[in-house]
C-alpha atoms as a PDB file:
ATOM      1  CA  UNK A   1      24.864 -67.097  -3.644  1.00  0.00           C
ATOM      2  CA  UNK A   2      23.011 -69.857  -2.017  1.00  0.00           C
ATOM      3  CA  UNK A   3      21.271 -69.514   1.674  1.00  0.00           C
ATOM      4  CA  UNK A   4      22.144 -71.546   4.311  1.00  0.00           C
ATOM      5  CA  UNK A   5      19.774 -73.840   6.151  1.00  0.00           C
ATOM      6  CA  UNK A   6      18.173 -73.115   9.300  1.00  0.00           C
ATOM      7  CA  UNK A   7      19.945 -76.432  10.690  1.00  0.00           C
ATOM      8  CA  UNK A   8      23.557 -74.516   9.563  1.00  0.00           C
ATOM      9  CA  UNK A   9      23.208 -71.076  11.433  1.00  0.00           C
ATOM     10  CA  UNK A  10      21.772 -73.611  14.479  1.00  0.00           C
ATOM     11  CA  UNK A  11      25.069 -75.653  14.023  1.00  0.00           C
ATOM     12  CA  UNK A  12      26.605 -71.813  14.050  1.00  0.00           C
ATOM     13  CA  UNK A  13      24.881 -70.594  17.363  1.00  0.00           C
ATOM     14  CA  UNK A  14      25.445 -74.113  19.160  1.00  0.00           C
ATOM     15  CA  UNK A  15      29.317 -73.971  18.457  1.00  0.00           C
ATOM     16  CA  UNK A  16      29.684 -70.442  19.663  1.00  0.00           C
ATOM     17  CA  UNK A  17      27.220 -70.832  22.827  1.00  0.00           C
ATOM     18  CA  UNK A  18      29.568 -73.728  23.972  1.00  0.00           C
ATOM     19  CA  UNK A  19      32.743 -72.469  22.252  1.00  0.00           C
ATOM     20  CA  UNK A  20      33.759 -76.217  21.682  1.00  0.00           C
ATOM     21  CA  UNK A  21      32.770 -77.942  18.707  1.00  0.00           C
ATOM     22  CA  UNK A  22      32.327 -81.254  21.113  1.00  0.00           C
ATOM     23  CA  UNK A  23      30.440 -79.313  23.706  1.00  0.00           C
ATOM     24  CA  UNK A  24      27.965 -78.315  20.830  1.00  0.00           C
ATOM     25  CA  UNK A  25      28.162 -81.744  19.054  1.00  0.00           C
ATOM     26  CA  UNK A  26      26.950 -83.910  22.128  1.00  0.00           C
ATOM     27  CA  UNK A  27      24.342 -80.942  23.022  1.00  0.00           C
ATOM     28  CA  UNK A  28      23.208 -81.236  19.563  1.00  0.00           C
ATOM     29  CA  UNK A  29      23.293 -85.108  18.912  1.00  0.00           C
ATOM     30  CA  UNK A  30      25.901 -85.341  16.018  1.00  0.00           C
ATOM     31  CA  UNK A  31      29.464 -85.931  15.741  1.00  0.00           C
ATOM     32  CA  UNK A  32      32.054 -83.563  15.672  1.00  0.00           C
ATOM     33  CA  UNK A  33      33.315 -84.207  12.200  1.00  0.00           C
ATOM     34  CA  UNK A  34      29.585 -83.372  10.812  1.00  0.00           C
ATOM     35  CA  UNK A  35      29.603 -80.244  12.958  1.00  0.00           C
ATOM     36  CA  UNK A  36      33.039 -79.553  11.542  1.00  0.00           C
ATOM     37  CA  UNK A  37      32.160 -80.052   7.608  1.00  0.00           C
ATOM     38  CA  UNK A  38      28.807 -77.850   8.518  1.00  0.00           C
ATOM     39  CA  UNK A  39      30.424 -75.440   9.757  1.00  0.00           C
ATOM     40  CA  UNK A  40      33.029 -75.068   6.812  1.00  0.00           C
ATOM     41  CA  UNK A  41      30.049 -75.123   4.551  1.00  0.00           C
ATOM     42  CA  UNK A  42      28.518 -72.261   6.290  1.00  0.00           C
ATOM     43  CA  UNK A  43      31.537 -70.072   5.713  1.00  0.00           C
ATOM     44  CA  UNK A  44      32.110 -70.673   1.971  1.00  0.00           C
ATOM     45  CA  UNK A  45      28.530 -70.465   1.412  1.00  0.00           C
ATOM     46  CA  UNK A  46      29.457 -66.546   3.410  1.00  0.00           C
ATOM     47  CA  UNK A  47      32.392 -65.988   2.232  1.00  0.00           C
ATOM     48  CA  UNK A  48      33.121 -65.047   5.715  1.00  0.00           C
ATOM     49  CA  UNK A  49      35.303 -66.561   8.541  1.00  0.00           C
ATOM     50  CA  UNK A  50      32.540 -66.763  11.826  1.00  0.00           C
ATOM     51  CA  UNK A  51      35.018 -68.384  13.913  1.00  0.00           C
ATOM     52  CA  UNK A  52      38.565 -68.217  15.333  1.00  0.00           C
ATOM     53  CA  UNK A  53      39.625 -71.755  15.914  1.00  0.00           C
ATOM     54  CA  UNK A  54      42.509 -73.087  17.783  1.00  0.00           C
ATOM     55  CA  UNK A  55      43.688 -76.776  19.011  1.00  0.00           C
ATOM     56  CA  UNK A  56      42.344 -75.182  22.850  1.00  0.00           C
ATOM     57  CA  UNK A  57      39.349 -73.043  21.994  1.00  0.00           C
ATOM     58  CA  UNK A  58      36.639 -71.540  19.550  1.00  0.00           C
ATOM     59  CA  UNK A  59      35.559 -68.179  19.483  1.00  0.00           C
ATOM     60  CA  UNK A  60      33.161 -66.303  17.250  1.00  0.00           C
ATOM     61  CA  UNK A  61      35.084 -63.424  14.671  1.00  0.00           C
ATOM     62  CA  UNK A  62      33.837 -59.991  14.678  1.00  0.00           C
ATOM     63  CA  UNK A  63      31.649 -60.931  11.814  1.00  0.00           C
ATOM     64  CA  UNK A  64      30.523 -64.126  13.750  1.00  0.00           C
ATOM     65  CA  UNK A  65      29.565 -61.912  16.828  1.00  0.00           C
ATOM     66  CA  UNK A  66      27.858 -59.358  14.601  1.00  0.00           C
ATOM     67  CA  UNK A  67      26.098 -62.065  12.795  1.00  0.00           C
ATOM     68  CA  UNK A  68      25.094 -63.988  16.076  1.00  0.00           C
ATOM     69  CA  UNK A  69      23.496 -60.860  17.403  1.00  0.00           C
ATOM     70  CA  UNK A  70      21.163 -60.856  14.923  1.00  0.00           C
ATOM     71  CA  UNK A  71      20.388 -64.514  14.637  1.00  0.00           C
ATOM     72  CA  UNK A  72      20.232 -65.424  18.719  1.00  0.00           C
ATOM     73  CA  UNK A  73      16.565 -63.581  19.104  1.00  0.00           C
ATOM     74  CA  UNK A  74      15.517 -64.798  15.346  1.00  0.00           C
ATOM     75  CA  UNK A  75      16.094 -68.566  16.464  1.00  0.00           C
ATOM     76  CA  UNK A  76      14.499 -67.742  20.001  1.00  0.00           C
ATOM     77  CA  UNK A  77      11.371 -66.575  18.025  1.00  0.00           C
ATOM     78  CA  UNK A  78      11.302 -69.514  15.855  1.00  0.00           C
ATOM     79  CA  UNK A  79      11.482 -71.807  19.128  1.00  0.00           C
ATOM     80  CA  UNK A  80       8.439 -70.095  19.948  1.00  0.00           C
ATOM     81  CA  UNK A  81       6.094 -70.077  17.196  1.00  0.00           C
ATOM     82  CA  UNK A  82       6.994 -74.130  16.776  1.00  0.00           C
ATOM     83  CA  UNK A  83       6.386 -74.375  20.540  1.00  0.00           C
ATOM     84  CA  UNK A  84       2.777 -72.442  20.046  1.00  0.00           C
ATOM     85  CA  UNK A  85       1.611 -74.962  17.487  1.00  0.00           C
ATOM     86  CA  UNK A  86       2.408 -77.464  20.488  1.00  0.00           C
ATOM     87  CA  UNK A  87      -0.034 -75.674  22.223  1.00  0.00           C
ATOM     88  CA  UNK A  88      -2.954 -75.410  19.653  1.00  0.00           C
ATOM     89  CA  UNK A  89      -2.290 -79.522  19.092  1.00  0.00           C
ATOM     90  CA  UNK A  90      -2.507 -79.733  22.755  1.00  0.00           C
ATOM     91  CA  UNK A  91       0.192 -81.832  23.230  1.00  0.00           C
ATOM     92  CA  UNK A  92       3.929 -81.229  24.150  1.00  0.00           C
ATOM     93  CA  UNK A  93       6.544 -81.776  21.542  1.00  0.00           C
ATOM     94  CA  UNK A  94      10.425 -81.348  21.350  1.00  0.00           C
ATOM     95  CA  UNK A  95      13.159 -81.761  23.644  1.00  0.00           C
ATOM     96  CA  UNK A  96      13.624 -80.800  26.908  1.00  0.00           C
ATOM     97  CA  UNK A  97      16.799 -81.522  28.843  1.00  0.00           C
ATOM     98  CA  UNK A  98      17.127 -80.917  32.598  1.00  0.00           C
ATOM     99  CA  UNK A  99      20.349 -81.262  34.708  1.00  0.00           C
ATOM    100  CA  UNK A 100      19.932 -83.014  38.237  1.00  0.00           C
ATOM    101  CA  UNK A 101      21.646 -84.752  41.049  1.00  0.00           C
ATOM    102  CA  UNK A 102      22.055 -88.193  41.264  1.00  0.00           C
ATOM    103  CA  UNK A 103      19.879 -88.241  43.705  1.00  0.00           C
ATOM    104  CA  UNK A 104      17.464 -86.238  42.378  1.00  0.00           C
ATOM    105  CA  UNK A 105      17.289 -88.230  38.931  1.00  0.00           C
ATOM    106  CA  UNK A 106      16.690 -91.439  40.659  1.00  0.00           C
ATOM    107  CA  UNK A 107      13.283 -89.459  42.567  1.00  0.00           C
ATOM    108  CA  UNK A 108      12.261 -88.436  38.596  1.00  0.00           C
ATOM    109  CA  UNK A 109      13.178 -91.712  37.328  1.00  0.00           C
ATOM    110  CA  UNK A 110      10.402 -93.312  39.702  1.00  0.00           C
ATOM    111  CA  UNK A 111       7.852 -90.663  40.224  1.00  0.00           C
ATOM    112  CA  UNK A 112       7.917 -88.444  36.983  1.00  0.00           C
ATOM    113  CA  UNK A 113       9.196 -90.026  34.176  1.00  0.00           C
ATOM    114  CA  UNK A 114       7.541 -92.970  33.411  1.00  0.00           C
ATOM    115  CA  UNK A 115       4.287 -91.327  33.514  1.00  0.00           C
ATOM    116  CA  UNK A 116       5.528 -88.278  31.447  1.00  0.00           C
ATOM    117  CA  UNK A 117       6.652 -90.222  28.829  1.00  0.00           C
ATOM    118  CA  UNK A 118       3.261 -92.145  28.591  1.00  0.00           C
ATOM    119  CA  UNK A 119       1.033 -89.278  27.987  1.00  0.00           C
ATOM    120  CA  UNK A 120       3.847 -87.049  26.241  1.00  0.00           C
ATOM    121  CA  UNK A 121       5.125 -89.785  23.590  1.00  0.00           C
ATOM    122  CA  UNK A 122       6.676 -86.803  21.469  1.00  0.00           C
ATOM    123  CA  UNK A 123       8.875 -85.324  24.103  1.00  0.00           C
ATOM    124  CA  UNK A 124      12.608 -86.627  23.720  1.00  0.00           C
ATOM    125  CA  UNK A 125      13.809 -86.382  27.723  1.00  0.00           C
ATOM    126  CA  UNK A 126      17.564 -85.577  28.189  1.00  0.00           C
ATOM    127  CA  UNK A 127      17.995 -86.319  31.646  1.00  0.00           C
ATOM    128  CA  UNK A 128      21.884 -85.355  32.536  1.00  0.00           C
ATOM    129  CA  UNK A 129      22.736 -86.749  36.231  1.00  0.00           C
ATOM    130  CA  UNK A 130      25.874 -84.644  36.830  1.00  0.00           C
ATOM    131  CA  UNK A 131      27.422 -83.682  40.426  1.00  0.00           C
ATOM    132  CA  UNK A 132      28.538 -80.408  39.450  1.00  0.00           C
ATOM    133  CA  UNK A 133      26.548 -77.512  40.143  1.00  0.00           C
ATOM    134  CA  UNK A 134      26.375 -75.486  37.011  1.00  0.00           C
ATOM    135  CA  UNK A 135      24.669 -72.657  34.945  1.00  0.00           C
ATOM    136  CA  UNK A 136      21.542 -74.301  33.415  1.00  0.00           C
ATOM    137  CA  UNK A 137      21.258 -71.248  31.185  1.00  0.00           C
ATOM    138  CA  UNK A 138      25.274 -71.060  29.811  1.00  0.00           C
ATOM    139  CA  UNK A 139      24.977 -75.116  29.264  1.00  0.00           C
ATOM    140  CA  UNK A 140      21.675 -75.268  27.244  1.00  0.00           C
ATOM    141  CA  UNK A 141      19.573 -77.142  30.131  1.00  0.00           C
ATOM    142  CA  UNK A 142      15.873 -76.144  30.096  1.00  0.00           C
ATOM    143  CA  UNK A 143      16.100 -76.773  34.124  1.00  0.00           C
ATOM    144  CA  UNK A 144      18.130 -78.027  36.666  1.00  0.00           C
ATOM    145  CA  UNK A 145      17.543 -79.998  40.232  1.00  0.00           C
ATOM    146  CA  UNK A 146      19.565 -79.103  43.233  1.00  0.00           C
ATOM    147  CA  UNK A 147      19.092 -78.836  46.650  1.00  0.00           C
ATOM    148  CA  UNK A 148      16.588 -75.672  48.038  1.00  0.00           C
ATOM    149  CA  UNK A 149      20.296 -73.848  49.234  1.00  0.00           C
ATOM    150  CA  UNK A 150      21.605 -74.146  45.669  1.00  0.00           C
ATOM    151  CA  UNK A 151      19.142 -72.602  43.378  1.00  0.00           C
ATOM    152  CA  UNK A 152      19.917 -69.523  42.148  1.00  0.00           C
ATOM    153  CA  UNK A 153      17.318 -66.542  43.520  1.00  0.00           C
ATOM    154  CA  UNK A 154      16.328 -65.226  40.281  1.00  0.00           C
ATOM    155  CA  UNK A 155      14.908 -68.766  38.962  1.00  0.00           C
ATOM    156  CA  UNK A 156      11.043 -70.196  39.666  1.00  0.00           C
ATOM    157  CA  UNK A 157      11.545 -73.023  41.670  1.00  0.00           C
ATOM    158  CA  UNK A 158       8.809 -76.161  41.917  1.00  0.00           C
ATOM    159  CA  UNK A 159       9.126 -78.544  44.884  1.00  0.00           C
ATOM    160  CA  UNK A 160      10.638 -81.812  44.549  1.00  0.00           C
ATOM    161  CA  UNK A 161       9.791 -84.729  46.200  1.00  0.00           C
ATOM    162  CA  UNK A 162       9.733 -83.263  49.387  1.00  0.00           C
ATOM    163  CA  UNK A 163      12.268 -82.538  52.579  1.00  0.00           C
ATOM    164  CA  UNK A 164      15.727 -84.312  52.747  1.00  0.00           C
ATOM    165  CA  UNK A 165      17.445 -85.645  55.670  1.00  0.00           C
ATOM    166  CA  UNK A 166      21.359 -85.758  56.023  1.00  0.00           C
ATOM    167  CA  UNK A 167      22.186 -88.920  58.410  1.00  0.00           C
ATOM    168  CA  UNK A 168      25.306 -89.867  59.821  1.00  0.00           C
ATOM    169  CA  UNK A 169      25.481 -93.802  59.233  1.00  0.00           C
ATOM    170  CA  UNK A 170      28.031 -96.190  60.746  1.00  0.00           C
ATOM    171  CA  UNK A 171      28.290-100.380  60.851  1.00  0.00           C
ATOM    172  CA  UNK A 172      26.914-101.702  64.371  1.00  0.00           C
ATOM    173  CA  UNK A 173      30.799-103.912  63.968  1.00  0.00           C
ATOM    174  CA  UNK A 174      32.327-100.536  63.557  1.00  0.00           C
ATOM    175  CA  UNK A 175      30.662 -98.454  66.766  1.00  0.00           C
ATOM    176  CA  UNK A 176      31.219-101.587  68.915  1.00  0.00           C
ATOM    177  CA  UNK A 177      33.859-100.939  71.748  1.00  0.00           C
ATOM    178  CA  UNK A 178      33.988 -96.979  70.469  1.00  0.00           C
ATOM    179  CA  UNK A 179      33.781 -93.741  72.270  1.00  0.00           C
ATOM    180  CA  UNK A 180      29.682 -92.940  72.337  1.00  0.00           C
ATOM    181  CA  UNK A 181      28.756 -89.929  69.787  1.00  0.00           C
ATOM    182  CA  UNK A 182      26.806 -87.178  72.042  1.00  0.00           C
ATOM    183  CA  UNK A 183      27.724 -84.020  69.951  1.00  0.00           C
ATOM    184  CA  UNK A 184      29.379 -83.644  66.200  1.00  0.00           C
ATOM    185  CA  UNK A 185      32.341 -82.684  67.921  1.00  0.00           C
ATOM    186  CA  UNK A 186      33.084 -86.229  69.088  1.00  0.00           C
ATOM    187  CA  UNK A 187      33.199 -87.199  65.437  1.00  0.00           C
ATOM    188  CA  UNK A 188      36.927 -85.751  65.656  1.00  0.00           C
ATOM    189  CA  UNK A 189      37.488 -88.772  68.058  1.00  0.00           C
ATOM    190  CA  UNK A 190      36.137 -91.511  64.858  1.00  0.00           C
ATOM    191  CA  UNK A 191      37.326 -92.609  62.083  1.00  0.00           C
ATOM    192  CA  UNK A 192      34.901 -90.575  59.433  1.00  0.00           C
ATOM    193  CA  UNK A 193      34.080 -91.797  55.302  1.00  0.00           C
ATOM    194  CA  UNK A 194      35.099 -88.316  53.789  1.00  0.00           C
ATOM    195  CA  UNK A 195      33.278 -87.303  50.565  1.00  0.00           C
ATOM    196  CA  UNK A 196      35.211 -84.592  47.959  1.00  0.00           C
ATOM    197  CA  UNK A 197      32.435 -82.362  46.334  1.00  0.00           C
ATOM    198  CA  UNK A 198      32.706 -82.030  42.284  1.00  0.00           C
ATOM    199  CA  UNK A 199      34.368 -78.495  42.867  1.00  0.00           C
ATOM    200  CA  UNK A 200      37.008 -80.645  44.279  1.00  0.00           C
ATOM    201  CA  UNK A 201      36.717 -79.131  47.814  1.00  0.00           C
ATOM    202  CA  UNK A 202      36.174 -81.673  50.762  1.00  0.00           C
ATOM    203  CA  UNK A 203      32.773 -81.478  52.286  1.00  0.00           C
ATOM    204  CA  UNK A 204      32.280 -80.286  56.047  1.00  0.00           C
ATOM    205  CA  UNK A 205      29.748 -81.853  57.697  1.00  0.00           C
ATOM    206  CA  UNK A 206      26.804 -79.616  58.445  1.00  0.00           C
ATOM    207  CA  UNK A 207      24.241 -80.292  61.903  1.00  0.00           C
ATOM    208  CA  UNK A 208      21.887 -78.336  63.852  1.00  0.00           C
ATOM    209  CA  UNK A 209      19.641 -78.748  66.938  1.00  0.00           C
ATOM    210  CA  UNK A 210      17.396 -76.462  68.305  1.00  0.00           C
ATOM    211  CA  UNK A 211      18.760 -73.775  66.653  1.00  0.00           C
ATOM    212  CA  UNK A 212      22.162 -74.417  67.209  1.00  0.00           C
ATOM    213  CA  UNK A 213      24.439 -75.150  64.148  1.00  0.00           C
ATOM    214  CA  UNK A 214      27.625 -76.870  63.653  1.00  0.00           C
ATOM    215  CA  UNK A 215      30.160 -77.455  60.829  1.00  0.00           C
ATOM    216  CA  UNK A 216      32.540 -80.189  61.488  1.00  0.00           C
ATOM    217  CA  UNK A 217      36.089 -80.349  59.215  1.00  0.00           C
ATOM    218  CA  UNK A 218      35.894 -84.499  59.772  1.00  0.00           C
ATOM    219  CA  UNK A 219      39.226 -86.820  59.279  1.00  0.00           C
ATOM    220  CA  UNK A 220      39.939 -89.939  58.130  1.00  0.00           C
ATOM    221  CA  UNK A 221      42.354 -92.139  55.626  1.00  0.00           C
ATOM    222  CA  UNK A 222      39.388 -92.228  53.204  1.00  0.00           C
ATOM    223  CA  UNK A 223      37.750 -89.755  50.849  1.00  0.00           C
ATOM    224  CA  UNK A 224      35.128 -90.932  47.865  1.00  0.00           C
ATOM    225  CA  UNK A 225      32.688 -88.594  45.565  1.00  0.00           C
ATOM    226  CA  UNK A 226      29.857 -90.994  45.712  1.00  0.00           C
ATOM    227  CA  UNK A 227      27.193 -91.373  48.206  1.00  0.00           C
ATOM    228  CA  UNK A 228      26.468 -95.365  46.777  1.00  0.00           C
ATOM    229  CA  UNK A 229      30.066 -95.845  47.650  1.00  0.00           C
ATOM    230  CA  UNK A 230      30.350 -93.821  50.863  1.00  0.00           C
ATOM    231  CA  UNK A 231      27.584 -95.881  52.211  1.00  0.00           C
ATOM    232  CA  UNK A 232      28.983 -99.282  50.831  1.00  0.00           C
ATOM    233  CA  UNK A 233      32.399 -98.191  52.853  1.00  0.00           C
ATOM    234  CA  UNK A 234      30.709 -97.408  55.816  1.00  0.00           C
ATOM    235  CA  UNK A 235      28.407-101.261  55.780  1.00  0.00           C
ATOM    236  CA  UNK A 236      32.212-102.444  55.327  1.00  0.00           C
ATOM    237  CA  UNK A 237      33.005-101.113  59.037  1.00  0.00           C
ATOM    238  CA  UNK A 238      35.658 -98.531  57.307  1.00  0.00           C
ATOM    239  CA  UNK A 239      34.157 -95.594  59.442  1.00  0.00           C
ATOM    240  CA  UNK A 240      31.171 -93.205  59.795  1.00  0.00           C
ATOM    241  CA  UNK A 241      29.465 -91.879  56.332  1.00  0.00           C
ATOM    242  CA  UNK A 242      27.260 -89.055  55.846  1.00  0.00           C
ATOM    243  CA  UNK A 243      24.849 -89.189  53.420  1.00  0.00           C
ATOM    244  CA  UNK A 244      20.727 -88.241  52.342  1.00  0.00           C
ATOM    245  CA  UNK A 245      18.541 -90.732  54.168  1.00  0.00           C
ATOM    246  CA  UNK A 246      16.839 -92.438  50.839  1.00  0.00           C
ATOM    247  CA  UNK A 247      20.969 -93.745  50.245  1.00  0.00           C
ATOM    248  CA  UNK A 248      21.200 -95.818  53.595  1.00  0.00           C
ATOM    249  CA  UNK A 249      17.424 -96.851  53.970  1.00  0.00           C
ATOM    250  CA  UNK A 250      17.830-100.756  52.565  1.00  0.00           C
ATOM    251  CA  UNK A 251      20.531-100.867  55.335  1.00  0.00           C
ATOM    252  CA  UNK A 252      19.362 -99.422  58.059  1.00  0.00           C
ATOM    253  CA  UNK A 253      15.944-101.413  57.793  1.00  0.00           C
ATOM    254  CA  UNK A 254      18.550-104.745  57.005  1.00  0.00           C
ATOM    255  CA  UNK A 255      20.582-103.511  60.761  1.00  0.00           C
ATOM    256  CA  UNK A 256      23.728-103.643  58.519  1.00  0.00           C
ATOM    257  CA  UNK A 257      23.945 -99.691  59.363  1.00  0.00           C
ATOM    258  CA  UNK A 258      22.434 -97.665  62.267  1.00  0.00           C
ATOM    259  CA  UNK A 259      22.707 -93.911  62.761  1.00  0.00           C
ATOM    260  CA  UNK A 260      24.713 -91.707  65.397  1.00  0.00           C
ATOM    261  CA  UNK A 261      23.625 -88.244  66.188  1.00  0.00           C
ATOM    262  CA  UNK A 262      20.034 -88.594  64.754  1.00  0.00           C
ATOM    263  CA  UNK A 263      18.753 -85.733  67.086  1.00  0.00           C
ATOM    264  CA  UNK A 264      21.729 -83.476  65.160  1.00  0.00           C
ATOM    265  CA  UNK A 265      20.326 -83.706  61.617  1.00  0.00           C
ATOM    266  CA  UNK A 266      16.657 -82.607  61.277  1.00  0.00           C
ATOM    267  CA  UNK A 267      15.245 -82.529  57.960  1.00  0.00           C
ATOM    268  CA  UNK A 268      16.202 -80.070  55.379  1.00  0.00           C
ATOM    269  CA  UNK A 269      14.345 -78.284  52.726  1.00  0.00           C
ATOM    270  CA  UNK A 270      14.772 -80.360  49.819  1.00  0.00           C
ATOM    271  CA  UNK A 271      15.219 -80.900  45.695  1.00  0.00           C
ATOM    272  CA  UNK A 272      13.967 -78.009  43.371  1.00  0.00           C
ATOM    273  CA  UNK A 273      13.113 -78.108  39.936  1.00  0.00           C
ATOM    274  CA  UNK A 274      14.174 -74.738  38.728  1.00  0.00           C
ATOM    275  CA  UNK A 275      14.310 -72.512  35.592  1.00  0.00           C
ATOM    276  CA  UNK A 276      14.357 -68.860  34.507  1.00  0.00           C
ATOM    277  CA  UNK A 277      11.820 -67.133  34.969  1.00  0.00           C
ATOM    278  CA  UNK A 278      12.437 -63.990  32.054  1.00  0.00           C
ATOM    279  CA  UNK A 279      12.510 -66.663  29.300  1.00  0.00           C
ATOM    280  CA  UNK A 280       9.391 -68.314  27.384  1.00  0.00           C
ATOM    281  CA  UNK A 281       8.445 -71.683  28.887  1.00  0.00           C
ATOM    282  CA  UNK A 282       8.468 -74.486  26.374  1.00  0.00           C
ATOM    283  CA  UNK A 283       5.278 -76.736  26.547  1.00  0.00           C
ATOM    284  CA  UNK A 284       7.719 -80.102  27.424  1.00  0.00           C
ATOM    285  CA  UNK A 285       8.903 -78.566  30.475  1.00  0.00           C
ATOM    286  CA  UNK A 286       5.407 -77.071  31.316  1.00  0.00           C
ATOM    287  CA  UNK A 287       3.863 -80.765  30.798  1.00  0.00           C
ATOM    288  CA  UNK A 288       6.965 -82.141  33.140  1.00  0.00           C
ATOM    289  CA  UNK A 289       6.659 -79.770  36.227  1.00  0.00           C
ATOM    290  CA  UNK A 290       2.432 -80.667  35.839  1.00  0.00           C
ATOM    291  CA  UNK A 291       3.111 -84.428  36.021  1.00  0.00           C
ATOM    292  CA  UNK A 292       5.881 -83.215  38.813  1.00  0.00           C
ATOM    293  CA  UNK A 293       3.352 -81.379  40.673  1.00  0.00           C
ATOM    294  CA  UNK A 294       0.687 -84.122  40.449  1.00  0.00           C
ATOM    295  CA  UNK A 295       3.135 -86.718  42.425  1.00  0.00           C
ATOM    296  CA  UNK A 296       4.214 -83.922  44.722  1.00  0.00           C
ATOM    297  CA  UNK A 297       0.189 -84.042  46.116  1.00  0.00           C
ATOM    298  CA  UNK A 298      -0.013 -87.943  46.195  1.00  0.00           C
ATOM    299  CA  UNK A 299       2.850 -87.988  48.616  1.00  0.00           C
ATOM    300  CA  UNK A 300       1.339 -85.197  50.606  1.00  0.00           C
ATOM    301  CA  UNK A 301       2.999 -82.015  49.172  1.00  0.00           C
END
């Protein structure tokens, strides 16, 4: 009996980590009919059925389980031996893919990236902007970048870019002839841009001020999931927005937007960088939080 490749028991372990063959096929980089033949190559070259396959899921057989078992730390090992040469060359090599805000990407894309791909060449970067907040680990991701509040307490966490701000942004042709904002509570008396999270949940506006806090449930005809287009609604004069400073700062320095309640919304600690901790570091993501560190100290972090 032939053996199968090392590239057909990865093809194996990706499929049955995602338990969709187009989950594994876009985390992999090939299409799903080349996972598919693979993967029915693998089992005749067995003799063994590995997975249970139906039009809404995949799941690995007992034999699949029982061979997966054995394989997961075998692959894990191989990772790391590969990733050691990287060492001894002195260079980073591989792929590293890291999940992150839209927000957050656009601070890599300026202050990271370009120079990490300079002096690492031999890195291939899989940056994934996604809104949803989601298990690095489960989905493959070497790290994430969320908000301080978001990480999860048993990753290592590296600074990112410094402290956010949350403003509250509003046309000057909007506020004109309007009830004056003192507290958050008088937002119930405006016409607020509401924004629905990725969960699908509605966000509630969050303030504080010398050490009081407030959560307001704001109304209006209008909800969007973007802060580009929250803030674009809000220059419009269709209500009050919400949104991280760095979104609005083109039109608050233009006047097309000023704030309300600036003394409610001190800044916040911000964007992490985060991974586990209990698993072996690969030498792309240790070059990428060293470039990430050295622009953290040139803007004073």
């Amino acid at each position: 009996m032939s053996k199968p490749t090392l590239s057909d028991v990865e093809t194996f372990a990706a499929i049955a980590h995602h338990r969709s063959f187009r989950k594994a096929a876009d985390a992999l980089g090939v299409s799903r009919s080349a996972l598919s033949h693979a993967m029915i190559g693998l089992e005749r070259t067995l003799g063994v059925r590995l997975l249970n396959r139906t039009t809404r899921s995949v799941s690995p057989t007992e034999a699949g389980t029982r061979l997966l078992e054995r394989i997961i730390p075998v692959l894990r090992d191989f990772d790391m031996a590969l990733d050691g040469l990287a060492d001894e060359r002195g260079e980073a090599a591989g792929r590293l893919r890291i999940n992150a805000s839209k927000s957050a990407a656009r601070f890599l894309l300026s202050q990271v990236v370009p120079r990490f791909m300079t002096q690492h060449p031999k890195v291939e970067l899989d940056l994934v902007s996604d809104g949803r907040l989601i298990d690095i680990v489960e989905a493959g991701f070497d790290a994430g970048v969320r908000l301080a509040e978001a990480v999860p307490q048993d990753m290592i966490a590296v600074p990112v870019g410094g402290s956010v701000r949350f403003l509250a942004l509003a046309s000057p042709a909007y506020l004109a002839g309007r009830a004056a904002l003192i507290t958050p509570d008088d937002l119930r008396q405006h016409v607020c841009i509401r924004q629905r999270l990725p969960s699908g949940k509605r966000y509630r506006w969050e303030f504080s001020r010398h050490g009081e806090e407030l959560s307001v449930d704001v109304s209006g005809p209008l909800t969007l999931d973007d802060n580009d287009l929250m803030i674009q609604a809000a220059s419009d004069g269709l209500g009050i927005a919400y949104v991280p400073e760095t979104f609005g700062r083109d039109l608050l320095t233009s006047g097309r937007l000023v704030t309300v309640l600036e003394d409610w919304c001190p800044p916040l600690p911000g964007l992490m960088l985060y991974y586990p901790g209990h698993r072996h570091v690969p030498s792309a993501l240790r070059a990428f939080i060293d470039i990430l560190r050295e622009a953290n100290r040139q803007i004073g972090l």
